[in-house]
C-alpha atoms as a PDB file:
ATOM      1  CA  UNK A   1      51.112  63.697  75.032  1.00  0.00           C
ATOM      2  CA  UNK A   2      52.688  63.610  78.691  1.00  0.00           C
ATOM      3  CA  UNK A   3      51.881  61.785  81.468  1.00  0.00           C
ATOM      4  CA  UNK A   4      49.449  62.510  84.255  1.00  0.00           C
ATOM      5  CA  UNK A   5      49.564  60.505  87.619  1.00  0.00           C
ATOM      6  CA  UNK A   6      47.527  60.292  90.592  1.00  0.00           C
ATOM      7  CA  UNK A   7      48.901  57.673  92.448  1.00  0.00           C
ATOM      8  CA  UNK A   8      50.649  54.509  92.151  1.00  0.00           C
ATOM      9  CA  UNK A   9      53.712  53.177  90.776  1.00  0.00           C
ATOM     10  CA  UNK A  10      55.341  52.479  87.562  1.00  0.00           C
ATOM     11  CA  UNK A  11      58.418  51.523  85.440  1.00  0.00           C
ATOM     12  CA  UNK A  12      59.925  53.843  82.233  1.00  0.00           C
ATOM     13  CA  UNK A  13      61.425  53.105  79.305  1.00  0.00           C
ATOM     14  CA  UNK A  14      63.065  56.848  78.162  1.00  0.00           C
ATOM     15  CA  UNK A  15      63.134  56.635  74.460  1.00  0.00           C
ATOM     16  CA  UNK A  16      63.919  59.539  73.464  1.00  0.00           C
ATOM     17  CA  UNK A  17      65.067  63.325  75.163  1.00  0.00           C
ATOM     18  CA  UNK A  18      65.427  66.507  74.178  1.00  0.00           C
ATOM     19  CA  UNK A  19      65.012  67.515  71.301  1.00  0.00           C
ATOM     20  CA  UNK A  20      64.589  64.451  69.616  1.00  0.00           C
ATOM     21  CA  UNK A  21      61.142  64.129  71.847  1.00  0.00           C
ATOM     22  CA  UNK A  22      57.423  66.013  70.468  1.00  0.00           C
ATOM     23  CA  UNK A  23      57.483  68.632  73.481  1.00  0.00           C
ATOM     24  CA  UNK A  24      61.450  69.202  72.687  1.00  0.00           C
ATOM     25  CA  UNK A  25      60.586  70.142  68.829  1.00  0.00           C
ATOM     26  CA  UNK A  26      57.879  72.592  69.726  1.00  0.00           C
ATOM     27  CA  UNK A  27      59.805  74.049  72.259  1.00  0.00           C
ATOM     28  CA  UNK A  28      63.145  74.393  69.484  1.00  0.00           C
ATOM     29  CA  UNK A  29      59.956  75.736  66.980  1.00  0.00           C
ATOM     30  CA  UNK A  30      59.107  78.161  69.136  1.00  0.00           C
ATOM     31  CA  UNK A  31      62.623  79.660  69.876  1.00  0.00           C
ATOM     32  CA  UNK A  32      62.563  80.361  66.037  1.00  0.00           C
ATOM     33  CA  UNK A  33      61.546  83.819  64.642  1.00  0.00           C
ATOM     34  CA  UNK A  34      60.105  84.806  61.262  1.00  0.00           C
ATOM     35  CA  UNK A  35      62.225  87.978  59.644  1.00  0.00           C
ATOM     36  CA  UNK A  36      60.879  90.871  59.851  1.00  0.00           C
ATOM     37  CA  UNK A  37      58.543  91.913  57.085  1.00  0.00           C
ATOM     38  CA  UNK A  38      58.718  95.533  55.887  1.00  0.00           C
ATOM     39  CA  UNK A  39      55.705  96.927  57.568  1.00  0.00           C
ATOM     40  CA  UNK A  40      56.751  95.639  60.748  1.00  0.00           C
ATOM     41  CA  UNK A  41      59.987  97.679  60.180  1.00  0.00           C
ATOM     42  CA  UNK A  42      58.238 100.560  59.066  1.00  0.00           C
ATOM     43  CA  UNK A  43      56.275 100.268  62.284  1.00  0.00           C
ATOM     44  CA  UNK A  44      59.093  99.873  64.512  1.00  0.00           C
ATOM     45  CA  UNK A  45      61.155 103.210  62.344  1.00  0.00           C
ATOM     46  CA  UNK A  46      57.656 105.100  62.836  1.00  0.00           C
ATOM     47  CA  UNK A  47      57.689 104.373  67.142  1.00  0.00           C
ATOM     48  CA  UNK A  48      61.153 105.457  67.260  1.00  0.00           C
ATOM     49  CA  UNK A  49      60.349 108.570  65.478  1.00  0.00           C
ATOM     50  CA  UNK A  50      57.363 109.429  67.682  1.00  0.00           C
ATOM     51  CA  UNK A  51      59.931 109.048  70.720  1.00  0.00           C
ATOM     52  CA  UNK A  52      62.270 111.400  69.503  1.00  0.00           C
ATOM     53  CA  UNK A  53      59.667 114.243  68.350  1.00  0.00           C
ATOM     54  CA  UNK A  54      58.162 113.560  72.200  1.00  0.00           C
ATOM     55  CA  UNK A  55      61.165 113.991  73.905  1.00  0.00           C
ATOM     56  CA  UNK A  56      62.303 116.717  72.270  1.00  0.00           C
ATOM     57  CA  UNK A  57      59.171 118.510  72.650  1.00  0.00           C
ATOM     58  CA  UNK A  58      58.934 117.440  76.448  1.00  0.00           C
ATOM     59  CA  UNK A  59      62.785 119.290  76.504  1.00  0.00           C
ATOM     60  CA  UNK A  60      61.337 122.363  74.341  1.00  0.00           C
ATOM     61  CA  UNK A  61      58.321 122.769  76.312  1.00  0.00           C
ATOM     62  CA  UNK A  62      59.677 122.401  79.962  1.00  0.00           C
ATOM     63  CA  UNK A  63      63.144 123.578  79.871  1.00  0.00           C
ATOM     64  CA  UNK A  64      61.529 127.535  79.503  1.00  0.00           C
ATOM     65  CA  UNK A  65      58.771 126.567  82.171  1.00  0.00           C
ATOM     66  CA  UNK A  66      61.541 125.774  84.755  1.00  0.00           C
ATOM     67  CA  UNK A  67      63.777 128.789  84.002  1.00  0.00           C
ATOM     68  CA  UNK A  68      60.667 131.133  84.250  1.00  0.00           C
ATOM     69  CA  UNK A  69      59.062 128.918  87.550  1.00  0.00           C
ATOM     70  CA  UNK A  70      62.396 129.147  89.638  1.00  0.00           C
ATOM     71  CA  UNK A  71      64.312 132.449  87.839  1.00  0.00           C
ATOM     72  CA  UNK A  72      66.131 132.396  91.607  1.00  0.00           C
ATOM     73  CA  UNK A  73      68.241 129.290  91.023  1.00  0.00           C
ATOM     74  CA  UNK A  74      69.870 129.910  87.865  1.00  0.00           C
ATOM     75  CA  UNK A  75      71.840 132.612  89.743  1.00  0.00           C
ATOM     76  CA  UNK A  76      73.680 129.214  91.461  1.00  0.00           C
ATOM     77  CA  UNK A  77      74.333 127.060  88.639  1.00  0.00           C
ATOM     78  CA  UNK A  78      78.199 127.189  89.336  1.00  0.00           C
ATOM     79  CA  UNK A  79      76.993 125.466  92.698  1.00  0.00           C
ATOM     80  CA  UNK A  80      75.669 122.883  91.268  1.00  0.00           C
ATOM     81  CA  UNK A  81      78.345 121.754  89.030  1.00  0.00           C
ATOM     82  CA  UNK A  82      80.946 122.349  91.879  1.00  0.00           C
ATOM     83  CA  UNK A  83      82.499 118.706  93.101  1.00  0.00           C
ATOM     84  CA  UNK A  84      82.264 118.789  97.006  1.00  0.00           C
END
C-alpha cells in the first residue's frame, strides 16, 4: 500500500479519501480504545495510592528536618506572609 517515487511523472485517479481509504481505517482503528479491564484499574487505584502514602511521608519526614535545620527562621514567619 502507498506509493513510492523516484522520479518521473504520472497521472491519478483519487478513488477514495479519508476514511473510506486502507491507511484512513487503521488510522480511525487506532484512535479506538479497549475499556479498561479490572486489573488495569486496580493498577491504576494501587499507583495513586503509592503517591499519596509518598507524599505524605516526604511532608512527615521533612517538615521536622527543616524546623530543626533552620530553628532561626521560624521566628519571621509573619514576614513571610506579609504582602509588600
Amino acid at each position: 500500500m502507498g506509493t513510492n517515487v523516484r522520479s518521473g511523472s504520472a497521472r491519478v485517479l483519487i478513488v477514495q479519501t479519508g476514511t473510506a481509504t486502507a491507511f484512513g481505517q487503521i488510522a480511525d482503528r487506532l484512535t479506538l480504545r479497549p475499556p479498561e479491564t479490572e486489573f488495569e484499574r486496580g493498577i491504576r487505584r494501587f499507583g495513586y495510592m503509592l503517591t499519596q502514602v509518598m507524599t505524605l511521608l516526604v511532608l512527615v519526614v521533612s517538615s521536622p528536618v527543616i524546623m530543626l535545620l533552620w530553628p532561626s527562621m521560624w521566628p519571621d514567619w509573619w514576614v513571610w506572609t506579609s504582602v509588600g
